[in-house]
N, C-alpha and C. Protein backbone atom coordinates (compact mmCIF):
# COMPACT_ATOMS: atom_id res chain seq x y z
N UNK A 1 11.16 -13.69 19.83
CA UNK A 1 12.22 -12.75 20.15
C UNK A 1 13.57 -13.37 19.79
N UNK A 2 13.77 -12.43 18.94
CA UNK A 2 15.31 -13.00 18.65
C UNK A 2 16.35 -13.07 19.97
N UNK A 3 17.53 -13.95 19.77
CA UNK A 3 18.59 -13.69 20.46
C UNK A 3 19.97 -14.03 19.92
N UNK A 4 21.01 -13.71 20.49
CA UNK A 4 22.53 -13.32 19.66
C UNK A 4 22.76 -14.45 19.16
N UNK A 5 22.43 -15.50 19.71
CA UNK A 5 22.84 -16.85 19.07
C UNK A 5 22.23 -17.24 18.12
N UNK A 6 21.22 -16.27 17.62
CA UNK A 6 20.62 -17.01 15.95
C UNK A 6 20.73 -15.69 15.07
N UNK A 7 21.28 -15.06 15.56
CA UNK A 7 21.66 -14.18 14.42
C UNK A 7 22.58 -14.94 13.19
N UNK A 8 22.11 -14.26 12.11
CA UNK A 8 23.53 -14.37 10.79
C UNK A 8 23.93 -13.01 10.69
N UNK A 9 25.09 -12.67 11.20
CA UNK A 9 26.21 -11.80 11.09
C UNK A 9 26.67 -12.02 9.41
N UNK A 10 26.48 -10.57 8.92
CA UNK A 10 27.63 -10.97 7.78
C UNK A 10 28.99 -9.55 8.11
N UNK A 11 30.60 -9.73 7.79
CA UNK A 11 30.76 -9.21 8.23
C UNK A 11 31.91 -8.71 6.99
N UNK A 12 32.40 -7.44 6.39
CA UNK A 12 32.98 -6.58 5.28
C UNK A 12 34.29 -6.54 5.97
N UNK A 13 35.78 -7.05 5.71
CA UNK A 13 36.68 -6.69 6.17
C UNK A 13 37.15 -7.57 6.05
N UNK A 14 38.68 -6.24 5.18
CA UNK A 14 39.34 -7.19 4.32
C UNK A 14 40.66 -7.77 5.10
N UNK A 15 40.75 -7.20 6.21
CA UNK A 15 42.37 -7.15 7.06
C UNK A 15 41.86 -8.75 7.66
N UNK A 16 42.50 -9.75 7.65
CA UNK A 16 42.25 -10.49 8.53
C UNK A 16 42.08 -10.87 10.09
N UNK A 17 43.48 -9.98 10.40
CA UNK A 17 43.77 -9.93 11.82
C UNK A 17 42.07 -8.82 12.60
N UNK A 18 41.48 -7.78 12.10
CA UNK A 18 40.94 -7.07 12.40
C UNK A 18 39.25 -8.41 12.33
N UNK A 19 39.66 -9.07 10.71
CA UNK A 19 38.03 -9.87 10.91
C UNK A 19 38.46 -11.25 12.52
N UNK A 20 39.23 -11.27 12.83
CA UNK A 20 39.56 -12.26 13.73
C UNK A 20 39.17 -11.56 15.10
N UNK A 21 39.67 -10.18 15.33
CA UNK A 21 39.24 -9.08 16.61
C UNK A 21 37.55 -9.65 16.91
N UNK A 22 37.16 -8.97 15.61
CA UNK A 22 35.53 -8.72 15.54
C UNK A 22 35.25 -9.96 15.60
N UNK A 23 35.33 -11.23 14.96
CA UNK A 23 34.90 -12.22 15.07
C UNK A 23 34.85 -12.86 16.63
N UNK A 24 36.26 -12.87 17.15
CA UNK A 24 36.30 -13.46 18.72
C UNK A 24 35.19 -12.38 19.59
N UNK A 25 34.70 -11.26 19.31
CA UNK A 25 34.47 -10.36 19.86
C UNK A 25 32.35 -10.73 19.72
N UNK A 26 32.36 -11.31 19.09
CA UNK A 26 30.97 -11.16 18.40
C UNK A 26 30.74 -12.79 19.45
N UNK A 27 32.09 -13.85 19.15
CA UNK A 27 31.78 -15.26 19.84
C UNK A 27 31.58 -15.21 21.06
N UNK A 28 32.34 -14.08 21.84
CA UNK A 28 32.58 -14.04 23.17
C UNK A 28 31.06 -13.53 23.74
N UNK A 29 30.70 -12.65 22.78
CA UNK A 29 28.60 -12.53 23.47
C UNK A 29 27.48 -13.94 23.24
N UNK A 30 28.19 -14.41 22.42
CA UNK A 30 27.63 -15.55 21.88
C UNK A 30 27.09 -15.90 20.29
N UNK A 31 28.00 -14.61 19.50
CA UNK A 31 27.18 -15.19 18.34
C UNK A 31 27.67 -16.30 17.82
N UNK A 32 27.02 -17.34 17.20
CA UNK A 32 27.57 -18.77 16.83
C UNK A 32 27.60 -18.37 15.03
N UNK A 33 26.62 -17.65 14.41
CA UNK A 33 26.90 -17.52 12.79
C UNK A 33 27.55 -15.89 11.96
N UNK A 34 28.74 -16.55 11.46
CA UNK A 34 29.45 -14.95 11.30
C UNK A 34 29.77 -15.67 9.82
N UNK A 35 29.82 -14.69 9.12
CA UNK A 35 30.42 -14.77 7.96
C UNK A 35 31.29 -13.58 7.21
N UNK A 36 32.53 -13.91 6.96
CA UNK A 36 33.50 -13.07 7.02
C UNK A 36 33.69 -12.75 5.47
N UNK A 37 33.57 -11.09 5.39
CA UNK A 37 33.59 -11.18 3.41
C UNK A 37 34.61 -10.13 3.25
N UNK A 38 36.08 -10.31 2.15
CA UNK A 38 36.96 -9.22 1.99
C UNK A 38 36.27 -8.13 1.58
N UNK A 39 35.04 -8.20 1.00
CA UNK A 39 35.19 -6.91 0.10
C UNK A 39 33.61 -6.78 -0.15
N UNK A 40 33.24 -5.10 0.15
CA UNK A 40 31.76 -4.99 0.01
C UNK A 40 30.82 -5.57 -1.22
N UNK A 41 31.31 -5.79 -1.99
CA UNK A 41 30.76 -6.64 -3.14
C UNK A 41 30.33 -7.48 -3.12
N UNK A 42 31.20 -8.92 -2.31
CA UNK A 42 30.97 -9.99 -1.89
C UNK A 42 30.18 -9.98 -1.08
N UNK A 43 29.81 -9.24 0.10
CA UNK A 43 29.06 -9.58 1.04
C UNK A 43 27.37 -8.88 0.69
N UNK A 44 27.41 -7.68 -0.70
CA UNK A 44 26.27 -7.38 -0.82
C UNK A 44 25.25 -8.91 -1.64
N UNK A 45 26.49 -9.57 -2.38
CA UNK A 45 25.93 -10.82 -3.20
C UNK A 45 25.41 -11.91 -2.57
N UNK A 46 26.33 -11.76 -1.14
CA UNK A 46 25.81 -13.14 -0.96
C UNK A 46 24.92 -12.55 0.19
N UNK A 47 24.26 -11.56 0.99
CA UNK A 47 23.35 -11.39 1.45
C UNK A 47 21.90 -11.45 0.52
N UNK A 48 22.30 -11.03 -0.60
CA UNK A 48 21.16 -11.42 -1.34
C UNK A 48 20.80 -13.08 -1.47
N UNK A 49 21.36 -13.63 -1.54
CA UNK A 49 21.16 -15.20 -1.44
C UNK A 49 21.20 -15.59 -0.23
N UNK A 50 21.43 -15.29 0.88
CA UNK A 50 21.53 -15.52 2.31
C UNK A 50 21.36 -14.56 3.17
N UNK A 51 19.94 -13.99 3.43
CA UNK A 51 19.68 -12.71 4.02
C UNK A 51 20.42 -12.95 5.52
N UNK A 52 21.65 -11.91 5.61
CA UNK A 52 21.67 -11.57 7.25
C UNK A 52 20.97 -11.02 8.13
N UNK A 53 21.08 -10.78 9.80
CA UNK A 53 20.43 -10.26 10.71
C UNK A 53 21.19 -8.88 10.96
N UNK A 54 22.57 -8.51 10.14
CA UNK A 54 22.84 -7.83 11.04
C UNK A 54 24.36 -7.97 9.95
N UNK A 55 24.75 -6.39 9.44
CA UNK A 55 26.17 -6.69 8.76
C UNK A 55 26.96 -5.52 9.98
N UNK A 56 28.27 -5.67 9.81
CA UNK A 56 29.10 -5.01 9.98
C UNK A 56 30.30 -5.01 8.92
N UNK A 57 30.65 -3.54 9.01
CA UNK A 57 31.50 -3.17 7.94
C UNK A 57 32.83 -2.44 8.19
N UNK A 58 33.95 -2.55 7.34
CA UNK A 58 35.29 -1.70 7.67
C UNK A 58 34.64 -0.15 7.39
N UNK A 59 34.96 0.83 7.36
CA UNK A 59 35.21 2.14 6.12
C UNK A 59 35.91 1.39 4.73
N UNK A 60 37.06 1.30 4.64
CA UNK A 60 37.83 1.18 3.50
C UNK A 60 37.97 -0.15 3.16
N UNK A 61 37.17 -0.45 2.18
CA UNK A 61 37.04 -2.14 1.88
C UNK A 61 37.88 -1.86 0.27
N UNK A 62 38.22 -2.99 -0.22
CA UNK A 62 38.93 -3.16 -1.36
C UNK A 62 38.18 -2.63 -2.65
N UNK A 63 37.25 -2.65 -2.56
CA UNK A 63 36.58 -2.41 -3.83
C UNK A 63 35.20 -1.36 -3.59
N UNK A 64 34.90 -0.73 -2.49
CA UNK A 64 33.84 0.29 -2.51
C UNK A 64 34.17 0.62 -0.69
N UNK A 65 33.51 1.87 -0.31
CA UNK A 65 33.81 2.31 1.20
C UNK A 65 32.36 1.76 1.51
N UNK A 66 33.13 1.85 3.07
CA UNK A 66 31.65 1.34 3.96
C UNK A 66 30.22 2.46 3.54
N UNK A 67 30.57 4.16 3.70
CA UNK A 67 29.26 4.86 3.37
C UNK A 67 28.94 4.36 1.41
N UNK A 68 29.55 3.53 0.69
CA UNK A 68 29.25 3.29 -0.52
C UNK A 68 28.56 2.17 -0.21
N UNK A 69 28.88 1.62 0.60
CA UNK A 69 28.03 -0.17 0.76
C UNK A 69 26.56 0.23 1.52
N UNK A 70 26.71 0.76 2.79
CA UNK A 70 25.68 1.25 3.35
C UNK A 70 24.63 2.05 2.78
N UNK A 71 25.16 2.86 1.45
CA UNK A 71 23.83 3.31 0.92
C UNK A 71 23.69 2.53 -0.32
N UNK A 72 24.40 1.88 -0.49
CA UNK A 72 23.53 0.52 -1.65
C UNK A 72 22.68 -0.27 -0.87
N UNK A 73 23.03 -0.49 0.45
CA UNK A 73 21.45 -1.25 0.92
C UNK A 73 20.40 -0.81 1.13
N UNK A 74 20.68 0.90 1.34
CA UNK A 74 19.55 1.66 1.83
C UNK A 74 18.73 1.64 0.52
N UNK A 75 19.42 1.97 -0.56
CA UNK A 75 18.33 2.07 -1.50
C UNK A 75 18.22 0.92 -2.33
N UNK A 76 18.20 -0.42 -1.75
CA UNK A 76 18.00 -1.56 -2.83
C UNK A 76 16.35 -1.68 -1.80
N UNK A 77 16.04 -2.92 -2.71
CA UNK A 77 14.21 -3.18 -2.55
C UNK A 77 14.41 -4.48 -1.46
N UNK A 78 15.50 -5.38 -1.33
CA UNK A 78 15.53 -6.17 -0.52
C UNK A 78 16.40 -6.10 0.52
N UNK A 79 17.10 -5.29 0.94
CA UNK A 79 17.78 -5.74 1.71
C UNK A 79 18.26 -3.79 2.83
N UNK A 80 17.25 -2.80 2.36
CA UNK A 80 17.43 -1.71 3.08
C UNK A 80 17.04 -1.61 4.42
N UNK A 81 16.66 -2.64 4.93
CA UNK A 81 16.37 -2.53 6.52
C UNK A 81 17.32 -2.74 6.99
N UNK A 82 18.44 -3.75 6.84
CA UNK A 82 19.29 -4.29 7.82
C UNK A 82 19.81 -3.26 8.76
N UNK A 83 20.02 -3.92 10.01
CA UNK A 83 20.99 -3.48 11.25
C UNK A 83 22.50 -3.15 10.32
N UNK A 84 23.33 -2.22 10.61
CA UNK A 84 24.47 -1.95 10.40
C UNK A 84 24.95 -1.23 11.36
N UNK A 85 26.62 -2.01 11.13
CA UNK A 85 27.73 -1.12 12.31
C UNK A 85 28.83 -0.95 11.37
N UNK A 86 29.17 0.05 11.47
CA UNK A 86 30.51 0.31 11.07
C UNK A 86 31.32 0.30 12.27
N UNK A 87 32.87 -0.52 11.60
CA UNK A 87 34.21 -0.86 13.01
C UNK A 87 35.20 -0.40 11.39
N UNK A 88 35.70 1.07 12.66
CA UNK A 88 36.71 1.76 11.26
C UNK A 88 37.73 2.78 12.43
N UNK A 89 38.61 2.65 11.65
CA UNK A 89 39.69 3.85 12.13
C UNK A 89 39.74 4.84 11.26
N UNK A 90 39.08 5.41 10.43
CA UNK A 90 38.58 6.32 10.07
C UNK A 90 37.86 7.44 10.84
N UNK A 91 38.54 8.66 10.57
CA UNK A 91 38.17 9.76 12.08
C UNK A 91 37.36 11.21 10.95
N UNK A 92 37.45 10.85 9.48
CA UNK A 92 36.83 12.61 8.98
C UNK A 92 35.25 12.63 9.27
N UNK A 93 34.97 13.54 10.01
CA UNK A 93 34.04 13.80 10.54
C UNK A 93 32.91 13.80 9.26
N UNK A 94 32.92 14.24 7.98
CA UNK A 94 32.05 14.28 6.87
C UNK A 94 32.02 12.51 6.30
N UNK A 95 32.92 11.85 6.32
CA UNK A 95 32.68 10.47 6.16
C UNK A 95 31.28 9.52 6.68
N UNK A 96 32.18 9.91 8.48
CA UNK A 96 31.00 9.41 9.31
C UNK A 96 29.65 9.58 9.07
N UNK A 97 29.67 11.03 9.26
CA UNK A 97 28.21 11.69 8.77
C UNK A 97 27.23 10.83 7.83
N UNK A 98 28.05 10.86 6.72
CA UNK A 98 27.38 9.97 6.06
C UNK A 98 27.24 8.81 6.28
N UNK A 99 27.65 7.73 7.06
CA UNK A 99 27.33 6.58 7.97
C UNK A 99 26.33 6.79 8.80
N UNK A 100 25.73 7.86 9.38
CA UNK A 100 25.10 8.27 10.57
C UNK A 100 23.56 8.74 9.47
N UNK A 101 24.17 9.17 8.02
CA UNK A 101 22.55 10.03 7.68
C UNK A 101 22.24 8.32 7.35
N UNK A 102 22.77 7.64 7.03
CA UNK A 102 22.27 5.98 6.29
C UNK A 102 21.55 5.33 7.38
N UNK A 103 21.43 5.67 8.26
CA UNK A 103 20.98 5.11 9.75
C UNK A 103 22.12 3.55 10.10
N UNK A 104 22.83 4.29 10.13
CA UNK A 104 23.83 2.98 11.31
C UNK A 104 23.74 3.22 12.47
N UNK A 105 23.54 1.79 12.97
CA UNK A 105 23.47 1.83 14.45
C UNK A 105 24.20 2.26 15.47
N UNK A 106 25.32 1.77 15.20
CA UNK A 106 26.68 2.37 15.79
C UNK A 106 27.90 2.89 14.70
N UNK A 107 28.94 3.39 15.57
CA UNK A 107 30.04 3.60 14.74
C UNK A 107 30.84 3.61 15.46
N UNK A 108 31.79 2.37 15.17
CA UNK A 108 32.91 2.36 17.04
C UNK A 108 34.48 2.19 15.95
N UNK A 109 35.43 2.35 16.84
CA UNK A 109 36.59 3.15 16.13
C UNK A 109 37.12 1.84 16.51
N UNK A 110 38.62 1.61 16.04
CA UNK A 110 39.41 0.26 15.95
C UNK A 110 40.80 1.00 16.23
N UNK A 111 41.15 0.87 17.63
CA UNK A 111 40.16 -0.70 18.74
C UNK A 111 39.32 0.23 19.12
N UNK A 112 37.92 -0.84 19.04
CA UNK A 112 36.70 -0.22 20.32
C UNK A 112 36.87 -1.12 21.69
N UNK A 113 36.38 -0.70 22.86
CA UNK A 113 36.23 -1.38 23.83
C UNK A 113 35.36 -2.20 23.76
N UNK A 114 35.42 -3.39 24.85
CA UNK A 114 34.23 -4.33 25.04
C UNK A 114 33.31 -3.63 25.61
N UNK A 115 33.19 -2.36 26.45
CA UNK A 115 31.72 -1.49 26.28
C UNK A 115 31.34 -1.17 25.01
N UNK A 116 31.95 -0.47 24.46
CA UNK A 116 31.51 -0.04 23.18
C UNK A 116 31.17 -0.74 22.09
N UNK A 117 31.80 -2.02 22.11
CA UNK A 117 31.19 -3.32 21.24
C UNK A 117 29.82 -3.90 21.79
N UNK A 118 29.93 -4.02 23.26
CA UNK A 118 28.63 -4.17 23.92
C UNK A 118 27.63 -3.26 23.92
N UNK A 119 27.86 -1.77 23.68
CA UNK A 119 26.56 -0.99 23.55
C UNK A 119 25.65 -1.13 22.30
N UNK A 120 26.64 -1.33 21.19
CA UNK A 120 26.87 -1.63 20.27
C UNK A 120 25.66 -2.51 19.93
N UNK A 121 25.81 -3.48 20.14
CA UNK A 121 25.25 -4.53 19.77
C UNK A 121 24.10 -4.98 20.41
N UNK A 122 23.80 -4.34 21.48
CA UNK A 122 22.96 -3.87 22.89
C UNK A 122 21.65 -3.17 21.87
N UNK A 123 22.33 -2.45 20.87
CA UNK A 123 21.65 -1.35 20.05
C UNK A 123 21.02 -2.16 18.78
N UNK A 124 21.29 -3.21 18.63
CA UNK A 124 20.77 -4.07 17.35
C UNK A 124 20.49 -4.62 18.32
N UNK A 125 20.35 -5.47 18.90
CA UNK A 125 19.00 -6.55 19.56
C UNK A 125 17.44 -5.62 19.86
N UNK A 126 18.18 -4.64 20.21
CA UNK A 126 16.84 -4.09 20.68
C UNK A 126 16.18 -3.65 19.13
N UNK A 127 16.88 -3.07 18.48
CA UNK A 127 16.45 -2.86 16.69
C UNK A 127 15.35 -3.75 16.32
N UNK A 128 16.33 -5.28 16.46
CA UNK A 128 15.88 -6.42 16.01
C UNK A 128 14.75 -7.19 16.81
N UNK A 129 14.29 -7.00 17.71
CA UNK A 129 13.40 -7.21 18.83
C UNK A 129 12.04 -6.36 19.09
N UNK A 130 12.28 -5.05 18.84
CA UNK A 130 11.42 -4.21 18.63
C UNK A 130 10.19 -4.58 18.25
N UNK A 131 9.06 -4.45 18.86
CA UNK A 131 7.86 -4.80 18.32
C UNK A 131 7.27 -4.43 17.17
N UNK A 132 6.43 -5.07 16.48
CA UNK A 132 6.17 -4.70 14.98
C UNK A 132 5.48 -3.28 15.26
N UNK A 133 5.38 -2.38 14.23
CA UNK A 133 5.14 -1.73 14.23
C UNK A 133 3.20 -1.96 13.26
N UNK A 134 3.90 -2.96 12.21
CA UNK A 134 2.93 -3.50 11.53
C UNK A 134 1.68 -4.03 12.19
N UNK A 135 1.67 -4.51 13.38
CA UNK A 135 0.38 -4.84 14.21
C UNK A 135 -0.20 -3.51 14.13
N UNK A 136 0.22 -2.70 14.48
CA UNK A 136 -0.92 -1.85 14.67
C UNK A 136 -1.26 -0.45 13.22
N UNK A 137 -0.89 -1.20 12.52
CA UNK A 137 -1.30 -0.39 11.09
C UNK A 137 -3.02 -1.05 10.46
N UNK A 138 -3.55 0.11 10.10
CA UNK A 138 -4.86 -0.19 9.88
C UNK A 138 -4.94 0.50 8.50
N UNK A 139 -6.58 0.01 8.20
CA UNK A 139 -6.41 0.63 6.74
C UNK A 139 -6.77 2.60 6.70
N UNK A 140 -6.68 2.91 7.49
CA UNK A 140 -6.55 4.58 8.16
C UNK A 140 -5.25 4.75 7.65
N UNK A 141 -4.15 4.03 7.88
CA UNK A 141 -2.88 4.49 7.44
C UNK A 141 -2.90 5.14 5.61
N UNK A 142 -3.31 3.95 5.37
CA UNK A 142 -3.00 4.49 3.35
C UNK A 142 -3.80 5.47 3.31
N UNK A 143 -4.54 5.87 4.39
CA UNK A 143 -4.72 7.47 3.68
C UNK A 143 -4.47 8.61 4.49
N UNK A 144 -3.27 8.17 5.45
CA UNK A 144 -2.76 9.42 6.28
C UNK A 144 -1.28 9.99 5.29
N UNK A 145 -1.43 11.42 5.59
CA UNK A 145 -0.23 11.89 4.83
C UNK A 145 0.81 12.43 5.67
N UNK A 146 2.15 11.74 5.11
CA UNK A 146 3.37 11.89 6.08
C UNK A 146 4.05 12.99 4.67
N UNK A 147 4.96 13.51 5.76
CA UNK A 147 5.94 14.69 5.06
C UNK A 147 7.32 14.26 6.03
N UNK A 148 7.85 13.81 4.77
CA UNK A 148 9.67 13.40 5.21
C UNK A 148 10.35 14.40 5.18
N UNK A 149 11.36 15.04 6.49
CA UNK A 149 11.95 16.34 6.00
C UNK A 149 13.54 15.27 6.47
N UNK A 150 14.75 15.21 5.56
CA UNK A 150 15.91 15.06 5.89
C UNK A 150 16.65 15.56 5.00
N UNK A 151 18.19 15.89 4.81
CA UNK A 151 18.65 16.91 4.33
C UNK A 151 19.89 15.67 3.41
N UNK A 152 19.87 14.63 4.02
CA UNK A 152 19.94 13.51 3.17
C UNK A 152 19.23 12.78 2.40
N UNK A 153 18.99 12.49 0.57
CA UNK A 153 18.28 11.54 0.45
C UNK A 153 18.37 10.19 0.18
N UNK A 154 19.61 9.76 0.87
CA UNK A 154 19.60 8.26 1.35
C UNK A 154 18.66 8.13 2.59
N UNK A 155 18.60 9.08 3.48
CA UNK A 155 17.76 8.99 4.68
C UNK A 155 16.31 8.87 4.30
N UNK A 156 16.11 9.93 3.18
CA UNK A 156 14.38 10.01 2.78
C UNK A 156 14.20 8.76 2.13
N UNK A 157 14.86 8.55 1.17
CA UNK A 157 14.18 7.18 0.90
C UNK A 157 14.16 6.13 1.94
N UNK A 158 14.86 5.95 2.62
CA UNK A 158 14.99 4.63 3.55
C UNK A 158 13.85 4.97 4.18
N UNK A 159 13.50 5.96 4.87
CA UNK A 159 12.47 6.09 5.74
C UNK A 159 11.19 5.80 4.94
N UNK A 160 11.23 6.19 4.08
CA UNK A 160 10.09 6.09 2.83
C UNK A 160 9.39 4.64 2.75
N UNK A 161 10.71 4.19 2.84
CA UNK A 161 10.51 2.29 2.13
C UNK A 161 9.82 1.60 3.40
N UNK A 162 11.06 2.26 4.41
CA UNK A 162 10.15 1.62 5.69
C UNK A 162 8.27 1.76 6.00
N UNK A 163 8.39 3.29 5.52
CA UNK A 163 7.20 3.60 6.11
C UNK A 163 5.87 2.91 4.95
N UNK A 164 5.86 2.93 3.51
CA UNK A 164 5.55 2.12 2.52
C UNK A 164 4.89 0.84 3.00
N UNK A 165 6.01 0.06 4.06
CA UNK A 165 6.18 -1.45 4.12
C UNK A 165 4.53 -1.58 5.39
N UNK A 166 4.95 -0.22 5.51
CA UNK A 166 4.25 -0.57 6.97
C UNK A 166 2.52 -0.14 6.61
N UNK A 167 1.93 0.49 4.89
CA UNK A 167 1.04 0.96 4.43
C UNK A 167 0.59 2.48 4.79
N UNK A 168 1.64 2.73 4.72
CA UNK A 168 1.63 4.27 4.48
C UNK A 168 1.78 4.10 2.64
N UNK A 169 1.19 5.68 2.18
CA UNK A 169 0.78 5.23 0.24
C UNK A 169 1.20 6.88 -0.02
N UNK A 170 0.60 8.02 0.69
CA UNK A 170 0.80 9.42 0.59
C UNK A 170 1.87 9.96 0.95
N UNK A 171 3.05 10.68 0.27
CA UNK A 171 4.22 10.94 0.77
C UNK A 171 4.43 12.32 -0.07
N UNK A 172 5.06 13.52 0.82
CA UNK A 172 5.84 14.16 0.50
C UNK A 172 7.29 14.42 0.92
N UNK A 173 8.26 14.87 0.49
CA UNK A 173 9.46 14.90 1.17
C UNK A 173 10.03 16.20 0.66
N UNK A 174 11.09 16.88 1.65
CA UNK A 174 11.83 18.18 1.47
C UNK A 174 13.22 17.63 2.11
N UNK A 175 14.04 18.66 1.58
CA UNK A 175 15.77 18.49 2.39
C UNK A 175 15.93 19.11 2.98
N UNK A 176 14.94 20.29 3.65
CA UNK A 176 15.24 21.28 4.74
C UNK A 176 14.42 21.29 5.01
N UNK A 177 13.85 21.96 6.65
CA UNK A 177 12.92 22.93 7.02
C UNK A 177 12.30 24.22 6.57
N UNK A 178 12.92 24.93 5.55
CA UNK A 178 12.59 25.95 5.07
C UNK A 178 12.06 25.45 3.63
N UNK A 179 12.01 23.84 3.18
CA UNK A 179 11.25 23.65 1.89
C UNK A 179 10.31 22.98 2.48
N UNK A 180 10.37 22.42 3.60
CA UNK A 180 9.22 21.78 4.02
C UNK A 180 7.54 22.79 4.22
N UNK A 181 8.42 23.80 4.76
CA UNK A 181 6.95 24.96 5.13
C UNK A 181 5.86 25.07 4.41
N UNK A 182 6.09 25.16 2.80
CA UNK A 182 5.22 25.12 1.59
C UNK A 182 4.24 23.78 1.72
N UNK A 183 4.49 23.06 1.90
CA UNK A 183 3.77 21.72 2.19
C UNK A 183 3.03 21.66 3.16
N UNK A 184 3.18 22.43 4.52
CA UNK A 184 2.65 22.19 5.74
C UNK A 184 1.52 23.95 5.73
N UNK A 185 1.88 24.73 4.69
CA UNK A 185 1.32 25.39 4.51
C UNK A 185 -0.03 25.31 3.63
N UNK A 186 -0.48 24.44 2.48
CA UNK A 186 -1.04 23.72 1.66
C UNK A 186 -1.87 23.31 2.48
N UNK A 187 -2.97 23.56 1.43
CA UNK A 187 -4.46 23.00 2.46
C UNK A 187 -4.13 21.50 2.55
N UNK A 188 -4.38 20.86 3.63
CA UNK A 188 -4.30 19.63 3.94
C UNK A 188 -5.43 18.81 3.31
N UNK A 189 -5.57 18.57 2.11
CA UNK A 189 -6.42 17.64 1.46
C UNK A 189 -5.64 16.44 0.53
N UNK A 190 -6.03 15.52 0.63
CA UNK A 190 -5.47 13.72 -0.06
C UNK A 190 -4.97 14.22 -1.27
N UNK A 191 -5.65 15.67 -1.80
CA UNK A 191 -5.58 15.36 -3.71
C UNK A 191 -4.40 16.76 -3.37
N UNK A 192 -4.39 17.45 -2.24
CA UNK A 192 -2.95 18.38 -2.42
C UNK A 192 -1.31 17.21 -2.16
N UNK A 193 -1.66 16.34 -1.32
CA UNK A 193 -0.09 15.43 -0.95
C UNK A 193 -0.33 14.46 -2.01
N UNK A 194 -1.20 13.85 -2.88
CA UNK A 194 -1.39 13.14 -4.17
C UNK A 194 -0.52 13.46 -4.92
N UNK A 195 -0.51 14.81 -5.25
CA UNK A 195 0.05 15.39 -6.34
C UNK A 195 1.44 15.67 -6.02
N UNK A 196 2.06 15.55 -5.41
CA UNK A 196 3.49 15.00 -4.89
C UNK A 196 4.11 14.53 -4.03
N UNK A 197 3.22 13.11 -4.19
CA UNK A 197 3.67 11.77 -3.64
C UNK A 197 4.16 11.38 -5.17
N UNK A 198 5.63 10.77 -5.41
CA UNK A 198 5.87 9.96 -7.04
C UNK A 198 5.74 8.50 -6.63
């Protein structure tokens, strides 16, 4: 079981005074490894060479936005699981959204409170702690058929990859409820969800 003190924090934000907030803020629960990066670029590079436990991000970084960074991890092959928080003063409700379809954990506004940094982060341990799911996958899974319905497809794939990891093999996916029906209508046989699983 993990705990806060062995996490690697990597953390997107280019304001200093704001990476100093978050930083004292992250020491004061106890995290001991933070790594502070101006600009989403930097911190997607060097997570690849130094996998984190856990990023947090501005919205408006120098060179790409937080929902631009967040769905480059979702859809890369190494690094789409991570825990993410966005810490932004950014308020357009369609922004967020898209922070929220990427699956971020939280989204706390600047300044957040020490509750809200604490729920926060309350919300990634437990992420990160979570029991495998993988224990109890059998070889029954690669031939059960799942149907992804999200109206995002940064969401479908992420869920996809996850579910993949875990030996799931049969997949269909729709962006609504009203495209999903055709699928759930379809005789339920391996060689009907075969034929569009890609």
């Amino acid at each position: 079981m993990l705990a806060l003190e062995q996490l690697l924090i990597s953390l997107a934000e280019p304001s200093q005074v704001q990476a100093q907030i978050i930083t004292k803020a992250l020491e004061a629960m106890g995290a001991a490894q933070i790594e502070v990066h101006p600009s989403g670029r930097e911190l997607i590079d060097q997570a690849r060479q130094r996998r984190p436990n856990l990023i947090i991000s501005a919205y408006h970084l120098p060179d790409i936005t937080g929902a631009e960074l967040v769905r480059e991890l979702r859809e890369s092959d190494d690094l789409y699981d991570l825990p993410f928080i966005l810490i932004s003063s950014e308020t357009n409700p369609e922004r967020l959204e898209t922070i929220r379809q990427a699956g971020s954990l939280a989204i706390l506004p600047k300044p957040f409170t020490p509750e809200e940094f604490d729920l926060a982060m309350q919300s990634v341990m437990s992420f990160l702690n979570c029991p495998s799911l993988g224990a109890e996958v059998d070889s029954d899974m690669a031939l059960m058929n799942v149907l992804i319905v999200d109206d995002s497809s940064t969401s479908r794939h992420h869920i996809r990859q996850v579910l993949e990891k875990l030996g799931f093999e049969h997949f269909c996916e729709a962006a609504s409820s009203e495209a999903a029906i055709p699928y759930l209508e379809q005789e339920r046989s391996l060689s009907t969800w075969k034929r569009c699983a890609s």
